[in-house]
N, C-alpha and C. Protein backbone atom coordinates (compact mmCIF):
# COMPACT_ATOMS: atom_id res chain seq x y z
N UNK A 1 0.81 -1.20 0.00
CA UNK A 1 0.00 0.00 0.00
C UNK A 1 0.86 1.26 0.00
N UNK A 2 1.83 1.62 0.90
CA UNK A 2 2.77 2.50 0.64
C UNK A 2 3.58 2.89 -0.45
N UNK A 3 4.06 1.72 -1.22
CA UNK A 3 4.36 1.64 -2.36
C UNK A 3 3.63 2.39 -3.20
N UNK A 4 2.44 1.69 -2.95
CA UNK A 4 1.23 2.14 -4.60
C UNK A 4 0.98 3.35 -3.87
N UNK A 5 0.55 3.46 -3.00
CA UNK A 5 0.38 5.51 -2.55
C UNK A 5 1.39 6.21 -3.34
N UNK A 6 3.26 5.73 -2.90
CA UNK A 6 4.52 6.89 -3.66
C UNK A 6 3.69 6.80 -4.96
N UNK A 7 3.91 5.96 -5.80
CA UNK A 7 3.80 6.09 -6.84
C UNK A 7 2.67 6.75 -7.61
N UNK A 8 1.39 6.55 -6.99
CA UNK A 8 0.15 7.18 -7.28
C UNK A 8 0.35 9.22 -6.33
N UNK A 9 1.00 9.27 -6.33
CA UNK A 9 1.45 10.71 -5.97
C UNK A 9 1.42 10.98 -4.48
N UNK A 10 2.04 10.25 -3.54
CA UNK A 10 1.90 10.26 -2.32
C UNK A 10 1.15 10.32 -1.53
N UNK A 11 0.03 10.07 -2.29
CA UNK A 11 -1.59 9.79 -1.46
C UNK A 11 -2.13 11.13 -0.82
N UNK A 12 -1.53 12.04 -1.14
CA UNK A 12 -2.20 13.57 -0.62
C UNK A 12 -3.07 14.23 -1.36
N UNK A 13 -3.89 13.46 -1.90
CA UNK A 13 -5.27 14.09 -2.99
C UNK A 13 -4.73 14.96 -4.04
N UNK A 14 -3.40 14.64 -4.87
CA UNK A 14 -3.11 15.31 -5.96
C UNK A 14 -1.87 16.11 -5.67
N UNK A 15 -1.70 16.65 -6.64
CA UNK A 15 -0.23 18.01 -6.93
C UNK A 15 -0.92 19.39 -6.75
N UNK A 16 -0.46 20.39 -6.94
CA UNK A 16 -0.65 21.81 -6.63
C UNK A 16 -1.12 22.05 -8.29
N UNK A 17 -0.83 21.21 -9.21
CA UNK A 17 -1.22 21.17 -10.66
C UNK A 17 -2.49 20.97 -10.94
N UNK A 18 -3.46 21.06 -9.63
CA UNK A 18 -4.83 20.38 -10.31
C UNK A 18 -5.44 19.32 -10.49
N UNK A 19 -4.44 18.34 -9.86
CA UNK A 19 -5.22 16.68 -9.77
C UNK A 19 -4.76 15.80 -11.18
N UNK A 20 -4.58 16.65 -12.08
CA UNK A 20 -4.52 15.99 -13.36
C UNK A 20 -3.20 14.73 -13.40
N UNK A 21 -1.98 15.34 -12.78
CA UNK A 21 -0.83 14.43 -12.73
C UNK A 21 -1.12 13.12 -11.83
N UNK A 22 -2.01 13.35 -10.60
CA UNK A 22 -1.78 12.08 -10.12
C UNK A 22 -3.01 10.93 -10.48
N UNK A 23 -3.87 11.52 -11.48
CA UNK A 23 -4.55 10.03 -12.35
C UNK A 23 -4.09 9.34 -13.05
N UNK A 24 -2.60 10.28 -13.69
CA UNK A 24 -1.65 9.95 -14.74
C UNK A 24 -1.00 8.72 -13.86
N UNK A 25 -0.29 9.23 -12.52
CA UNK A 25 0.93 8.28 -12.06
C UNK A 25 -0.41 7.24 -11.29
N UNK A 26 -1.76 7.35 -10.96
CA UNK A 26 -2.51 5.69 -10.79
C UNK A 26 -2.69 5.11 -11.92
N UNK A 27 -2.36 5.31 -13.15
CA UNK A 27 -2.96 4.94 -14.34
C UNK A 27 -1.57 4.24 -14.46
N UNK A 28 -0.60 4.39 -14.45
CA UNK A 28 0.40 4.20 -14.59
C UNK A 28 1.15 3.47 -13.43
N UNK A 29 0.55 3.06 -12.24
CA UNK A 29 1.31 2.62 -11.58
C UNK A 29 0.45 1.43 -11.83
N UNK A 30 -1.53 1.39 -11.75
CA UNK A 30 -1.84 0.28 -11.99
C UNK A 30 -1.43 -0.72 -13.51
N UNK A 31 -1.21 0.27 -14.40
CA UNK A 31 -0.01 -0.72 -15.45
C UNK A 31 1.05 -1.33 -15.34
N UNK A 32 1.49 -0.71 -14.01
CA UNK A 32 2.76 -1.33 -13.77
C UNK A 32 2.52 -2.68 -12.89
N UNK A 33 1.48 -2.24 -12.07
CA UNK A 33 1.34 -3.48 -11.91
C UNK A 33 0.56 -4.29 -12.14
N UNK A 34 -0.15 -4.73 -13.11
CA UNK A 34 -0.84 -5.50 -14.22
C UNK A 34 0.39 -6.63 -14.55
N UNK A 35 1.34 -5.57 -15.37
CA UNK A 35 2.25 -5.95 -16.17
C UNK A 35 3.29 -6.95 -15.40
N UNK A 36 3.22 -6.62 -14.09
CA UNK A 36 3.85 -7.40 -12.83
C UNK A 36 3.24 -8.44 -12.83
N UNK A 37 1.66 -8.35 -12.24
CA UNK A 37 0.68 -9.76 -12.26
C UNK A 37 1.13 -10.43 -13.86
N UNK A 38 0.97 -9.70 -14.54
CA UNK A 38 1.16 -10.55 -15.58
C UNK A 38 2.49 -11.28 -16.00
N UNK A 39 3.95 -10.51 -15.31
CA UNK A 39 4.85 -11.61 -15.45
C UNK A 39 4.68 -12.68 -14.52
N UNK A 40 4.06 -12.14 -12.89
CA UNK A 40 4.25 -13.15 -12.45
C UNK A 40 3.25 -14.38 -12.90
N UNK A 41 2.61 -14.58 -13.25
CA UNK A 41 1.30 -15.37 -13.97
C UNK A 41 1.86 -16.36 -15.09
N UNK A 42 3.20 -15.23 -15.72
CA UNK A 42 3.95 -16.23 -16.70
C UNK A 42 5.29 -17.11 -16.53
N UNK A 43 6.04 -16.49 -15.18
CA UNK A 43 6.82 -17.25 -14.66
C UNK A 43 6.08 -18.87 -13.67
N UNK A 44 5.09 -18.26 -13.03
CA UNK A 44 4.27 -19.10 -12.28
C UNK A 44 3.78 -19.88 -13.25
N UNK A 45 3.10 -20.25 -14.45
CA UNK A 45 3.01 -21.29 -15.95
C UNK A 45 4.43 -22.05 -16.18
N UNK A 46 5.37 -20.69 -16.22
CA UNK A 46 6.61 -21.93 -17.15
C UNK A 46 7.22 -22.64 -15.70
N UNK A 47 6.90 -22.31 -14.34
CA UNK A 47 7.30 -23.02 -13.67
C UNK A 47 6.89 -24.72 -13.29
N UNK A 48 5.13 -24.41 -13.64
CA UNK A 48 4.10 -25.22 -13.58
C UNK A 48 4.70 -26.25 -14.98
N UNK A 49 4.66 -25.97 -15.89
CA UNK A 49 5.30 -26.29 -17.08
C UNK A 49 6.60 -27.37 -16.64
N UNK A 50 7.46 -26.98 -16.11
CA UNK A 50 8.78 -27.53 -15.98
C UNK A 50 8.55 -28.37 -15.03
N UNK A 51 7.62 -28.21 -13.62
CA UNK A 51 7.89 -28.93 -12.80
C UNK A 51 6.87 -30.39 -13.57
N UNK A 52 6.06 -30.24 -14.22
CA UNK A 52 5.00 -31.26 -14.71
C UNK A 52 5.92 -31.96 -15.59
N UNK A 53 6.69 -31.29 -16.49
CA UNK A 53 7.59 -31.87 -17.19
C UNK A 53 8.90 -32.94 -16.29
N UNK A 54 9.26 -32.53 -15.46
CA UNK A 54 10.38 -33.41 -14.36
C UNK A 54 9.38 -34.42 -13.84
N UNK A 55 7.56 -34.10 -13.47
CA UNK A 55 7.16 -35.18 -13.10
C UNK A 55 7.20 -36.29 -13.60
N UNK A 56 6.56 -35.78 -14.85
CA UNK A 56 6.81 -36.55 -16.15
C UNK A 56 7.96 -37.44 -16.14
N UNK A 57 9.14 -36.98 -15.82
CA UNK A 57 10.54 -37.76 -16.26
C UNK A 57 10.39 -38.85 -15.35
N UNK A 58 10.29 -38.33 -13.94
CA UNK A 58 10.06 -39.34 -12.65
C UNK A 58 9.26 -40.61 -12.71
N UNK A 59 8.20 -40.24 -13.78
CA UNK A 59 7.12 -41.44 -13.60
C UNK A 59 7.86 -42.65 -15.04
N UNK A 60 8.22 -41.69 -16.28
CA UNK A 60 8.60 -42.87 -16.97
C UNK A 60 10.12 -43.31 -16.57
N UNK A 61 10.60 -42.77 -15.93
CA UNK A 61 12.12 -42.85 -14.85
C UNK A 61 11.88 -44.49 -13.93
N UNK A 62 10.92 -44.06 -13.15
CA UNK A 62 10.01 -44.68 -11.77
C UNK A 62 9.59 -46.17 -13.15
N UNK A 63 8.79 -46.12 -14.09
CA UNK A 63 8.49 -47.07 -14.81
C UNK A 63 9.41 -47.77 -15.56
N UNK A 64 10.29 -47.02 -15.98
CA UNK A 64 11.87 -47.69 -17.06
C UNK A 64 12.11 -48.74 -15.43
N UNK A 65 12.55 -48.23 -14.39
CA UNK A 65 13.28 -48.86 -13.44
C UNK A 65 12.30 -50.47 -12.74
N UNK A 66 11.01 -49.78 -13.04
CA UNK A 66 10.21 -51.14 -12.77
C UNK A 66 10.06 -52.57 -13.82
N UNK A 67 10.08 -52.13 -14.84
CA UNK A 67 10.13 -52.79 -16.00
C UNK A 67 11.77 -53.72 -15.85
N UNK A 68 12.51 -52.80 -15.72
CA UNK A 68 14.09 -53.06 -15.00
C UNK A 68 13.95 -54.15 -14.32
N UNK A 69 13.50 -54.04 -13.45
CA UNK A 69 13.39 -54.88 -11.91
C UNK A 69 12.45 -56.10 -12.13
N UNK A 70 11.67 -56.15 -13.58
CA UNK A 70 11.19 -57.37 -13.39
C UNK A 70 11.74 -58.02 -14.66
N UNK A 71 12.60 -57.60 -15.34
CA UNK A 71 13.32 -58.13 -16.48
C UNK A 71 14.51 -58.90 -15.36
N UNK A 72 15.00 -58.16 -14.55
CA UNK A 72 15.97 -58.79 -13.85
C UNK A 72 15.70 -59.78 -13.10
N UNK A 73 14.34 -59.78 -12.42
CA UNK A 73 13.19 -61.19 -11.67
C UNK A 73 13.69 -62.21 -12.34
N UNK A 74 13.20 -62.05 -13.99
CA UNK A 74 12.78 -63.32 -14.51
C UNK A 74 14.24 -63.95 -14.90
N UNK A 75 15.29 -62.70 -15.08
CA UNK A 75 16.10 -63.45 -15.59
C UNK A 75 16.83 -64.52 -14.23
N UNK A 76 16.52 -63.85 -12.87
CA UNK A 76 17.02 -64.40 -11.81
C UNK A 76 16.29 -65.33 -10.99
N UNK A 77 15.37 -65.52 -11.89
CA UNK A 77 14.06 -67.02 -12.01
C UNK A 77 14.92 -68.08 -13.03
N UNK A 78 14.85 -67.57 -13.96
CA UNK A 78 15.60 -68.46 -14.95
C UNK A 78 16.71 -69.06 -14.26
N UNK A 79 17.64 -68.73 -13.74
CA UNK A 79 19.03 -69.01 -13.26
C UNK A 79 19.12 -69.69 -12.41
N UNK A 80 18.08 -69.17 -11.41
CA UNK A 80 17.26 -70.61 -10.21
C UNK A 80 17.37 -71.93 -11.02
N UNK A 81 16.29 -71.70 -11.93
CA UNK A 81 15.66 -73.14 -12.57
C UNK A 81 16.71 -73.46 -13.30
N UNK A 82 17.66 -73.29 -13.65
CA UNK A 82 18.72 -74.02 -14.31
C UNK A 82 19.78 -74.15 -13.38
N UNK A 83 19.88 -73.41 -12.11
CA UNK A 83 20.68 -74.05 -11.33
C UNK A 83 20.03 -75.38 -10.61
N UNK A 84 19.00 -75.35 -10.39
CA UNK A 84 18.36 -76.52 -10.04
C UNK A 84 18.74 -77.70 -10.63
N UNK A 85 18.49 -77.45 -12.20
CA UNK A 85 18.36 -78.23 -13.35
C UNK A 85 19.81 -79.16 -13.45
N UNK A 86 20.96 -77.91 -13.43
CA UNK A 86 22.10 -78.16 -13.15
C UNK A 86 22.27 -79.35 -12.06
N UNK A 87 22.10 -79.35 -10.50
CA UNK A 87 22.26 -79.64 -9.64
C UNK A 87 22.02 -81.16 -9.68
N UNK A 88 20.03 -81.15 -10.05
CA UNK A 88 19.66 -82.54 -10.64
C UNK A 88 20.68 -83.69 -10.98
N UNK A 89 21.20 -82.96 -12.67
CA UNK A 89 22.00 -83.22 -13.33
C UNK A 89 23.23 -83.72 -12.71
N UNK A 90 24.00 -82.69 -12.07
CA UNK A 90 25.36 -83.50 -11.07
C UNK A 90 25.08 -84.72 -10.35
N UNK A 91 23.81 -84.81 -9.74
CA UNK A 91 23.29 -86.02 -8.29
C UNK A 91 23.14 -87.38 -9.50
N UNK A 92 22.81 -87.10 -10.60
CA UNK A 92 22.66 -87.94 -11.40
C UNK A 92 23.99 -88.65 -11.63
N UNK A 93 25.14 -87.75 -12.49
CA UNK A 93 25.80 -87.93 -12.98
C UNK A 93 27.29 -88.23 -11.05
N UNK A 94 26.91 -88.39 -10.60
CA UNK A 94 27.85 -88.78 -9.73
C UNK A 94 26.78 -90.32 -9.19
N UNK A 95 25.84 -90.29 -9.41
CA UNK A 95 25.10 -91.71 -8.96
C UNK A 95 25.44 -92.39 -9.98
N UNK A 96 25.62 -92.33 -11.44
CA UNK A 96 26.15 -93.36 -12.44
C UNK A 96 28.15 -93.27 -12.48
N UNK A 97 28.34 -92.40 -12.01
CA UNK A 97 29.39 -93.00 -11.53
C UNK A 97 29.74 -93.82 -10.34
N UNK A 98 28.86 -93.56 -9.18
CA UNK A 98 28.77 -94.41 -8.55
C UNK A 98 29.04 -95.46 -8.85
N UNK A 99 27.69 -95.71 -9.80
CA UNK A 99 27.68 -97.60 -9.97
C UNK A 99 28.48 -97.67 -11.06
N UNK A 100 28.92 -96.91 -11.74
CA UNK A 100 30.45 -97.40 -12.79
C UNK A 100 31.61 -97.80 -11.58
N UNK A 101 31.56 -97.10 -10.50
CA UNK A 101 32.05 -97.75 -9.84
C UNK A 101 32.24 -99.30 -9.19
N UNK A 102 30.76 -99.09 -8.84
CA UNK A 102 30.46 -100.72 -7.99
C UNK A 102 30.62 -101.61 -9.45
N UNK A 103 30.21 -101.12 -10.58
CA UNK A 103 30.89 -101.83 -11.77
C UNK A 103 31.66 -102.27 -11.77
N UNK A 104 32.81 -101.52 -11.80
CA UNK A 104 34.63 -101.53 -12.09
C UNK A 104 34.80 -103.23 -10.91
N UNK A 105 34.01 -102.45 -9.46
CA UNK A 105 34.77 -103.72 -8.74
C UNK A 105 34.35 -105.01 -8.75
N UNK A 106 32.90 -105.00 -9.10
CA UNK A 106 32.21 -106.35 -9.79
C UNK A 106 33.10 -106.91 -11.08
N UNK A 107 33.65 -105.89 -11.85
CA UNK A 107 34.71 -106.56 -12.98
C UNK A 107 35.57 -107.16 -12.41
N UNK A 108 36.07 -106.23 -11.81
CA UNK A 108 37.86 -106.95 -10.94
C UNK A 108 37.19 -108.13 -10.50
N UNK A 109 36.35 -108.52 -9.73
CA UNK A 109 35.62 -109.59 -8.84
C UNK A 109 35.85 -110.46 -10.00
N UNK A 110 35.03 -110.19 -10.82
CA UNK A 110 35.00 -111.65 -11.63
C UNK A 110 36.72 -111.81 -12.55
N UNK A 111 37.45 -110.69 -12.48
CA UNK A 111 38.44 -111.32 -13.45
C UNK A 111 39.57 -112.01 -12.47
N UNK A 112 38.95 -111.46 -10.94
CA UNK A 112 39.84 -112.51 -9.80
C UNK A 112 39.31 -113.96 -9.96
N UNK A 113 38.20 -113.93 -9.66
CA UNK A 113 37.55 -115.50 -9.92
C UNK A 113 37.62 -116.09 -10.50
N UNK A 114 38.13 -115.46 -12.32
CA UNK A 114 38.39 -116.00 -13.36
C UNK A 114 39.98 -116.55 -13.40
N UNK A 115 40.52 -115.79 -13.06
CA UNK A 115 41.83 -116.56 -12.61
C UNK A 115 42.01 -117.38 -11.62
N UNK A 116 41.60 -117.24 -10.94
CA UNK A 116 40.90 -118.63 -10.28
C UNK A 116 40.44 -119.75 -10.69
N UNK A 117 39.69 -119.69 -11.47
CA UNK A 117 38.56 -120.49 -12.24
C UNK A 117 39.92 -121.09 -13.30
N UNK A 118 40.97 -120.52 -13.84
CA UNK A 118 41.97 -121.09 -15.02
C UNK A 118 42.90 -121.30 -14.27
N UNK A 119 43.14 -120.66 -12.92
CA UNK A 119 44.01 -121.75 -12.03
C UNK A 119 43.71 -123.34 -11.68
N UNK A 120 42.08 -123.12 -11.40
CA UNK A 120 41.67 -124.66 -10.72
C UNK A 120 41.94 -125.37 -12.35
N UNK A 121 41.60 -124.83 -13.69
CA UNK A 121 41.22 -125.82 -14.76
C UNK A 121 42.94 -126.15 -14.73
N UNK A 122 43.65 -125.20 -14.63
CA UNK A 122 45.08 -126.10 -15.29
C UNK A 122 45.19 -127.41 -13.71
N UNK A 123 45.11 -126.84 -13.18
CA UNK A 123 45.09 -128.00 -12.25
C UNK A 123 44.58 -129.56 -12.66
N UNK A 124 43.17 -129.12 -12.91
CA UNK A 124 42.65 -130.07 -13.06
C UNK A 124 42.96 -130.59 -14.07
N UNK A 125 43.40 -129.94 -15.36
CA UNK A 125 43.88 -130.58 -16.38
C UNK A 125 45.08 -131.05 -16.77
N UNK A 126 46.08 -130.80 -15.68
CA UNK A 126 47.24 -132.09 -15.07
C UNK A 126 46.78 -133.11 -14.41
N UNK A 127 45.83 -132.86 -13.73
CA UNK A 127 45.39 -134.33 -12.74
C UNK A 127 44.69 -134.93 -13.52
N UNK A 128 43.54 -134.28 -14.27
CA UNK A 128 43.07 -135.63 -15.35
C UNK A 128 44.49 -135.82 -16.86
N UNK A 129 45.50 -135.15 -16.56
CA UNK A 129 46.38 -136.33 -17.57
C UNK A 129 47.46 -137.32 -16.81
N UNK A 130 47.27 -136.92 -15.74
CA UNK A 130 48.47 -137.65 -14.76
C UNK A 130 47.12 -139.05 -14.62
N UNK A 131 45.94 -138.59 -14.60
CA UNK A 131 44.90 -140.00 -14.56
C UNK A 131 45.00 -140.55 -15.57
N UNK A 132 45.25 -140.00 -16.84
CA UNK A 132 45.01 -140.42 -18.53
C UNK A 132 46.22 -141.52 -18.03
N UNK A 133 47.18 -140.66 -18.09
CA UNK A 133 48.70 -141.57 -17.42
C UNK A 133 48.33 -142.97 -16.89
N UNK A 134 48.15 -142.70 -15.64
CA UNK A 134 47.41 -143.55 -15.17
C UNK A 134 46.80 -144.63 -15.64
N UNK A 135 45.86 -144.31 -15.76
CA UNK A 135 44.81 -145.61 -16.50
C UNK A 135 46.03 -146.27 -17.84
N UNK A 136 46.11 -145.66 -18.43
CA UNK A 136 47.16 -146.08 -19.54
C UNK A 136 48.34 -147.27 -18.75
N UNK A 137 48.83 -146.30 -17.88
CA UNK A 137 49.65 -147.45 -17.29
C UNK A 137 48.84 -148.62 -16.67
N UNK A 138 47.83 -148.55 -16.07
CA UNK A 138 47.29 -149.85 -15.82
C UNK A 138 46.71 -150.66 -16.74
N UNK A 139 46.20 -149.95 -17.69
CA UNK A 139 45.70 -150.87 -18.63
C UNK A 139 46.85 -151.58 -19.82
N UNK A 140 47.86 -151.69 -19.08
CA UNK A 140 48.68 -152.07 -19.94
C UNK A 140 49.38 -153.53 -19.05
């Protein structure tokens, strides 16, 4: 109010000129401040403007990062299920070695027995010629 009084001619009902100057300086001060409302009206828009615009960024920002986060889910779903898959796979592959194992010693087993088995035959197949012998000599 003090303000707009200086300017409107110090609020003392006019100049010694007749009144005429100080309709001039309200005419002129209310332009001035119009022209004020009116920048501020246009800074207050491009502010409105910019901040809607950063919202803007935030939400497809906020959405890029969600989309993010479930591309990375699935891929860290996937990796589960094939480590699983994996795991399966090892319990398997160490249970058939296992029994390639109990294999191996079931082989050895029988190729002990088997030498065994061609130990007793040469045996036996001196004693039945020492019998061939034998009989030969008696039947003579």
């Amino acid at each position: 109010d003090k303000s707009q009084r200086r300017r409107r001619g110090g609020g003392s009902g006019g100049s010694a000129g007749g009144g005429g100057g100080g309709e001039v300086a309200e005419v002129e001060a209310t332009e001035v401040e119009e022209a004020h409302q009116a920048a501020m009206r246009r800074l207050e828009e491009a502010h409105q403007t910019e901040v809607s615009a950063i919202e803007e960024e935030l939400v497809q920002a906020h959405n890029e990062e969600a989309l993010s986060t479930e591309r990375a889910q699935a891929h860290l779903d996937e990796a589960k299920v094939e480590a699983e898959r994996l795991s399966m796979r090892a319990a398997e592959v160490a249970a058939e070695c296992g029994s390639a194992g109990a294999l191996k010693r079931q082989l050895q087993q029988c190729g002990e027995r088997s030498s065994d088995l061609e130990s007793s035959v040469a045996r036996l197949s001196t004693s039945l010629k020492k019998s061939d012998t034998l009989i030969e000599q008696l039947a003579k």
